[in-house]
Each structure stands twice: as C-alpha cells, then as structure tokens.
Protein backbone atom coordinates (compact mmCIF):
# COMPACT_ATOMS: atom_id res chain seq x y z
CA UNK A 1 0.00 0.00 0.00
CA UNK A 2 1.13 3.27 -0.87
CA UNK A 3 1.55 5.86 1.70
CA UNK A 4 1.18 9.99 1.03
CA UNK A 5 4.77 10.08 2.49
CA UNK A 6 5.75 8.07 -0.36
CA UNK A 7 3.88 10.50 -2.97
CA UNK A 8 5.01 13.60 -1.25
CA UNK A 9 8.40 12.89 0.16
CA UNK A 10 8.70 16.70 0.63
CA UNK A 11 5.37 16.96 2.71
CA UNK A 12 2.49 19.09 1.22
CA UNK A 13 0.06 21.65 1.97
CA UNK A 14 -3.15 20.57 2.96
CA UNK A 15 -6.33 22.09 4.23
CA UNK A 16 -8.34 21.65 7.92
CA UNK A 17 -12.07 21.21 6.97
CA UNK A 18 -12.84 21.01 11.10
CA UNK A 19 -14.61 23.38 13.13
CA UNK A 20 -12.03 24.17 15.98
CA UNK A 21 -8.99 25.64 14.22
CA UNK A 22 -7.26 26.40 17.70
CA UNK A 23 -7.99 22.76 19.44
CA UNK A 24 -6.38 21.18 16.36
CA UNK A 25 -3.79 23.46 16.09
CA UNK A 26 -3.33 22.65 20.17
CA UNK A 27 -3.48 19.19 19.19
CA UNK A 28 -1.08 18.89 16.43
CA UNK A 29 1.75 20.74 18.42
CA UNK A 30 1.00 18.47 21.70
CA UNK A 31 0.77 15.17 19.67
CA UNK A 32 3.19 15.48 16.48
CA UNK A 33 5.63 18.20 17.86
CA UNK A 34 5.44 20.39 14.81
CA UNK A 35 3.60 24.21 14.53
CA UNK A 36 1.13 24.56 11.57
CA UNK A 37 1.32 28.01 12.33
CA UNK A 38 -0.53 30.07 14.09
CA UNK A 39 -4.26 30.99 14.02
CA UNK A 40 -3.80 33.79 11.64
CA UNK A 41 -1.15 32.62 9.82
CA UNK A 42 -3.50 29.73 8.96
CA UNK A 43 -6.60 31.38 8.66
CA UNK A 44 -5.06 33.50 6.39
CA UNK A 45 -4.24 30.39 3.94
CA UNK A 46 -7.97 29.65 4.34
CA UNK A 47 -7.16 27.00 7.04
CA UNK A 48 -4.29 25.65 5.12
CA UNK A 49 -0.51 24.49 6.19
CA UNK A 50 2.42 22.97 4.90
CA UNK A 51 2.60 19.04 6.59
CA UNK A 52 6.14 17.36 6.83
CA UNK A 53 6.47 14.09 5.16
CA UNK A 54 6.56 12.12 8.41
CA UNK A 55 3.29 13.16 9.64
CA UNK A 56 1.29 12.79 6.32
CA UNK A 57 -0.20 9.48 7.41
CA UNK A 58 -0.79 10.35 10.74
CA UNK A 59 -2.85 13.57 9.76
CA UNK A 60 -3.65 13.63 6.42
CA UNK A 61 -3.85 9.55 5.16
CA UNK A 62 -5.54 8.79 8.76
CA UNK A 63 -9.18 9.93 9.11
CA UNK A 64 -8.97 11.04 12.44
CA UNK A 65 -8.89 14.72 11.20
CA UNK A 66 -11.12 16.87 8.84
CA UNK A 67 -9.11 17.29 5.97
CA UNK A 68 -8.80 18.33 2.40
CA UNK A 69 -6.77 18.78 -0.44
C-alpha cells in the first residue's frame, strides 16, 4: 500500500475542513511536535498548512482529522 509520504516525500500543503482551528492546532503541536502556524497565519491560507512528510499518514492519510486537499 502506498503511503502519502511516499507521494510527497517533501510533505504538502493541505487544508483543515474542522470546526475548531485552535484545538487542532493545540493538538497537532501536543501530539506530532510540529507548529502549523498560528491561528492567523493559517486562517489566512484559508485554514491551510504545509505538513512534513513524516506526519502525512498520521494527519492527512488517517481519518482522524477533517481534511482536504
């Protein structure tokens, strides 16, 4: 099985569909030990950040967060 660290080996911008921008922003720092940004920083990209490689699966591939592409 392919994984989106695979297809992106130099991580890639996605997009937070969810309703709490600053509890998954919380989140994300606490459980993957990476910033997003901050709230206007990723507001500003219309809820959008740049997601290292290594995390892709986790965040992106998993389903345990709203995300698009």
């Amino acid at each position: 099985m392919t994984k989106w660290k695979e297809l992106f080996p130099e991580g890639r911008f996605i997009y937070y569909e969810g309703d709490d921008l600053m509890a998954f922003l919380r989140k994300i720092r606490a459980e993957f030990g990476f910033n997003p940004g901050s709230f206007a920083s990723v507001l500003a990209a219309n809820k959008g950040f740049h997601c290292p490689p290594e995390h892709l699966d986790a965040i992106y591939g998993s389903g345990r967060f709203p995300m698009g592409s």
